[in-house]
C-alpha atoms as a PDB file:
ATOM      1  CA  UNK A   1     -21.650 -10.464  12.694  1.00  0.00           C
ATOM      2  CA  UNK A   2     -20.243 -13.700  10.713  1.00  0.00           C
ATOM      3  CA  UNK A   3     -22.446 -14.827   7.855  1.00  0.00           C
ATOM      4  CA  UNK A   4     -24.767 -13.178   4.940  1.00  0.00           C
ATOM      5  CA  UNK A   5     -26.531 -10.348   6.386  1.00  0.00           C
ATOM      6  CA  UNK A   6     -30.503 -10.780   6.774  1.00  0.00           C
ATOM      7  CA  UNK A   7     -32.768 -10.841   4.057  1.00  0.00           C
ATOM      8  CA  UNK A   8     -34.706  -7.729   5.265  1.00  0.00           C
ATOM      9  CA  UNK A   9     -38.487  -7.652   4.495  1.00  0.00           C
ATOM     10  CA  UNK A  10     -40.108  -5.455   2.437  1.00  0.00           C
ATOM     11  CA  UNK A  11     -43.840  -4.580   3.472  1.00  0.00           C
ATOM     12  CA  UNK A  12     -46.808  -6.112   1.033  1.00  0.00           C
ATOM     13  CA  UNK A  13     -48.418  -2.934  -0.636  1.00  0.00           C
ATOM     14  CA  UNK A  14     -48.288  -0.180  -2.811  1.00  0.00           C
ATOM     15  CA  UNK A  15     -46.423  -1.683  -6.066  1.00  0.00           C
ATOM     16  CA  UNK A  16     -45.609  -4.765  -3.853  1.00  0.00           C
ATOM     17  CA  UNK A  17     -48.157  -7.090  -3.959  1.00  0.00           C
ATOM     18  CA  UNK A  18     -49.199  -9.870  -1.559  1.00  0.00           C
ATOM     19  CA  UNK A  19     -48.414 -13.186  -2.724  1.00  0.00           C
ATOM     20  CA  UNK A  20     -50.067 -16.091  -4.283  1.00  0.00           C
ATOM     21  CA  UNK A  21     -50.458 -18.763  -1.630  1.00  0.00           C
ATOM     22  CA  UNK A  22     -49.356 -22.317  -2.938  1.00  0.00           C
ATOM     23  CA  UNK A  23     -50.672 -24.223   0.226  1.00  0.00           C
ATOM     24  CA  UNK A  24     -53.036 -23.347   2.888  1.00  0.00           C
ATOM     25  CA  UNK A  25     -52.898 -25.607   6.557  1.00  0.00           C
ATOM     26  CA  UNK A  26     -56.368 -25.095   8.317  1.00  0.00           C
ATOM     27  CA  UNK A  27     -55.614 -24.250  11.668  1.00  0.00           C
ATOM     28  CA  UNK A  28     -56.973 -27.068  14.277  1.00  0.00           C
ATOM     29  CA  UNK A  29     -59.217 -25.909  16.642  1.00  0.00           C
ATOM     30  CA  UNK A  30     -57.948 -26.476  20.132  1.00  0.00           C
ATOM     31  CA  UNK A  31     -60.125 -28.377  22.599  1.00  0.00           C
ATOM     32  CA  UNK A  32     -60.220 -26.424  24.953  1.00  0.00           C
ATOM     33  CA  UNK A  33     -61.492 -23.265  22.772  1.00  0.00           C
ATOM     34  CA  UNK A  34     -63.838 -25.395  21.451  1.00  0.00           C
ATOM     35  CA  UNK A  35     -65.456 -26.159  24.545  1.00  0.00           C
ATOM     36  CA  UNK A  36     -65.116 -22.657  26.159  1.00  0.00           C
ATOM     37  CA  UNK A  37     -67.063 -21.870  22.583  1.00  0.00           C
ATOM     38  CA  UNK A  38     -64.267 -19.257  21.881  1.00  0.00           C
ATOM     39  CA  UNK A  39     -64.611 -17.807  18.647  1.00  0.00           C
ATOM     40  CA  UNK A  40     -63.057 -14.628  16.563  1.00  0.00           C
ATOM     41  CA  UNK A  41     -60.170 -13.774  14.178  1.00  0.00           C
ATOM     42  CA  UNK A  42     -56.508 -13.653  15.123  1.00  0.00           C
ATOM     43  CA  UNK A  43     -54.169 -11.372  12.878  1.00  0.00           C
ATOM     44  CA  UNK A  44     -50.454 -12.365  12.547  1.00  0.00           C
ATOM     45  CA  UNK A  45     -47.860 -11.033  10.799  1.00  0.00           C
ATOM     46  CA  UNK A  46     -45.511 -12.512   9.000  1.00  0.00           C
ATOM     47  CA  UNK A  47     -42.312 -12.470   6.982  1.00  0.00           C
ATOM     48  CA  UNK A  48     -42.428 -14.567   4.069  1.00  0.00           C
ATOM     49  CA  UNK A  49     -38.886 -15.143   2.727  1.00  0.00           C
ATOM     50  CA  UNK A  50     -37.648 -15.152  -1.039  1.00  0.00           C
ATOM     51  CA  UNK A  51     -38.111 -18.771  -1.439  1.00  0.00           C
ATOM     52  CA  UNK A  52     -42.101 -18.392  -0.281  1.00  0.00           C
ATOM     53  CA  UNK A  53     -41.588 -20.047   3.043  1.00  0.00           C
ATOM     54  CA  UNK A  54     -43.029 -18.460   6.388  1.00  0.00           C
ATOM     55  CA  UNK A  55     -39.653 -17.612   7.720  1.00  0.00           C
ATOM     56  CA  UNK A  56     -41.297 -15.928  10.716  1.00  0.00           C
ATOM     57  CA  UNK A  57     -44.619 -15.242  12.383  1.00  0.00           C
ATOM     58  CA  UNK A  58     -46.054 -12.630  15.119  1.00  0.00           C
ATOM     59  CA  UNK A  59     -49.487 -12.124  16.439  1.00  0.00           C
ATOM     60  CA  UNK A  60     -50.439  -8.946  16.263  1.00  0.00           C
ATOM     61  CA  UNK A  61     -54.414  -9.257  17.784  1.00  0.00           C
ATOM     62  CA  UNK A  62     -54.561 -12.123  20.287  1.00  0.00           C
ATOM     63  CA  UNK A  63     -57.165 -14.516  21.431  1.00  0.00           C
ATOM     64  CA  UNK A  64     -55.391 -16.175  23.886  1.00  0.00           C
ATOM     65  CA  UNK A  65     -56.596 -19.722  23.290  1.00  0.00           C
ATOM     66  CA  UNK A  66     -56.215 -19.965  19.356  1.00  0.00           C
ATOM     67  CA  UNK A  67     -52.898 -18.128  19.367  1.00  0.00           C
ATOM     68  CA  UNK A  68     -51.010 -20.993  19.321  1.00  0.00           C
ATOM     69  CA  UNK A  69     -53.241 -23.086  16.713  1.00  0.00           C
ATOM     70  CA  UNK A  70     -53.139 -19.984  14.179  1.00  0.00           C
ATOM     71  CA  UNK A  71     -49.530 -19.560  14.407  1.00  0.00           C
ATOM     72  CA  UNK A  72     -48.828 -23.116  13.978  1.00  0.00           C
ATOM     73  CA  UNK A  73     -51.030 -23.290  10.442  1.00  0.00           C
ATOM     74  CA  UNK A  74     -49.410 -20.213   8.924  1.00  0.00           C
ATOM     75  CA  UNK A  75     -45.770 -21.403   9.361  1.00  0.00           C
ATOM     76  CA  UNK A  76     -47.062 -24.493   7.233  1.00  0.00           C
ATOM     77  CA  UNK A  77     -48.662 -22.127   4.451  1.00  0.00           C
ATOM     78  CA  UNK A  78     -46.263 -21.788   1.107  1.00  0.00           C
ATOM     79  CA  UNK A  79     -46.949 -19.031  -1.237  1.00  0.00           C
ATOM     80  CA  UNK A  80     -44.767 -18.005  -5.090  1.00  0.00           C
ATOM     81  CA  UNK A  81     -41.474 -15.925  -4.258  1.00  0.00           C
ATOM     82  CA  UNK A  82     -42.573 -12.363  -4.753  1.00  0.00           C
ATOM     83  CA  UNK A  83     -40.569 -10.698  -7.334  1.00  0.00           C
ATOM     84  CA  UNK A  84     -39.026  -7.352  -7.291  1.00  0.00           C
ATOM     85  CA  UNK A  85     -37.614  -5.759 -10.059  1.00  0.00           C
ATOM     86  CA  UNK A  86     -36.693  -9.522 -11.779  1.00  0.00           C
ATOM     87  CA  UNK A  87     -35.426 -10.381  -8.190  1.00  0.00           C
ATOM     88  CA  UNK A  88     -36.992 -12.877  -5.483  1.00  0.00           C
ATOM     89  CA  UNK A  89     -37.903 -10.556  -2.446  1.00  0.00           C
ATOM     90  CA  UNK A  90     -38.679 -11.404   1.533  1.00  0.00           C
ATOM     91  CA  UNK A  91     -41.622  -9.800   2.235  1.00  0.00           C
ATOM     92  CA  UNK A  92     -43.347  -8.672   5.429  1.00  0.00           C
ATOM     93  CA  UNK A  93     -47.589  -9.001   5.632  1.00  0.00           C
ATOM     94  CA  UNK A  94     -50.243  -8.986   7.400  1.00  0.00           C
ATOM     95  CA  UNK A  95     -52.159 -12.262   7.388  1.00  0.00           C
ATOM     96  CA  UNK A  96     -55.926 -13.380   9.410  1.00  0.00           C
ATOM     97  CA  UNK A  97     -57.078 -16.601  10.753  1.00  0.00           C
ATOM     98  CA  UNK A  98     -60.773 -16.891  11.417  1.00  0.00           C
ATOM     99  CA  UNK A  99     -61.849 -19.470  13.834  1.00  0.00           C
ATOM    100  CA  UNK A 100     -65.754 -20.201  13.892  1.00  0.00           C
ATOM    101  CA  UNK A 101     -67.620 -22.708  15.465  1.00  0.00           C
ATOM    102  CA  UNK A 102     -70.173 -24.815  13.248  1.00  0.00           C
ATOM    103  CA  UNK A 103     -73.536 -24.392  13.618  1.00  0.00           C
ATOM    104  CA  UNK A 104     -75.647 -27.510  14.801  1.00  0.00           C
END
């Protein structure tokens, strides 16, 4: 395969510790959730590369109609390169977006 092989991720835990997040994108609630009154959390994970940038993101417990919304924020989120041994790492976590109606 041409190129530099694939930063591969190493999983958040143990002596590895998750990231400090630098920006955080609120996820916009879709219209159509809204007014179906859809609620809950979705879980994604995702591979945060050495430079801190979502590189890559999964959902790993779906709610259909905020799938796409959550997704969409966490791919904007930044967080500090995790080091490793003096080294910037890609790193592989597990991340939650809540989605919650306001009470009127």
């Amino acid at each position: 395969m041409p190129g530099a092989p694939a930063e591969e991720p190493i999983r958040v835990g143990g002596e590895v510790q998750p990231p400090k997040k630098l920006k955080d994108v609120r996820p916009e609630y879709p219209v159509t959730a809204r007014s179906a009154r859809v609620e809950g959390t979705v879980i994604l994970e995702a591979v945060i590369d050495s430079r801190g940038m979502v590189a890559d993101v999964r959902v790993l417990k779906s709610i259909p109609l905020l799938d796409e919304a959550a997704v969409e924020a966490v791919k904007q989120w930044r967080y500090q390169a995790t080091m490793l041994n003096g080294e910037a790492v890609a790193i592989l976590m597990t991340v939650t977006v809540n989605f919650g109606l306001e009470k009127a």
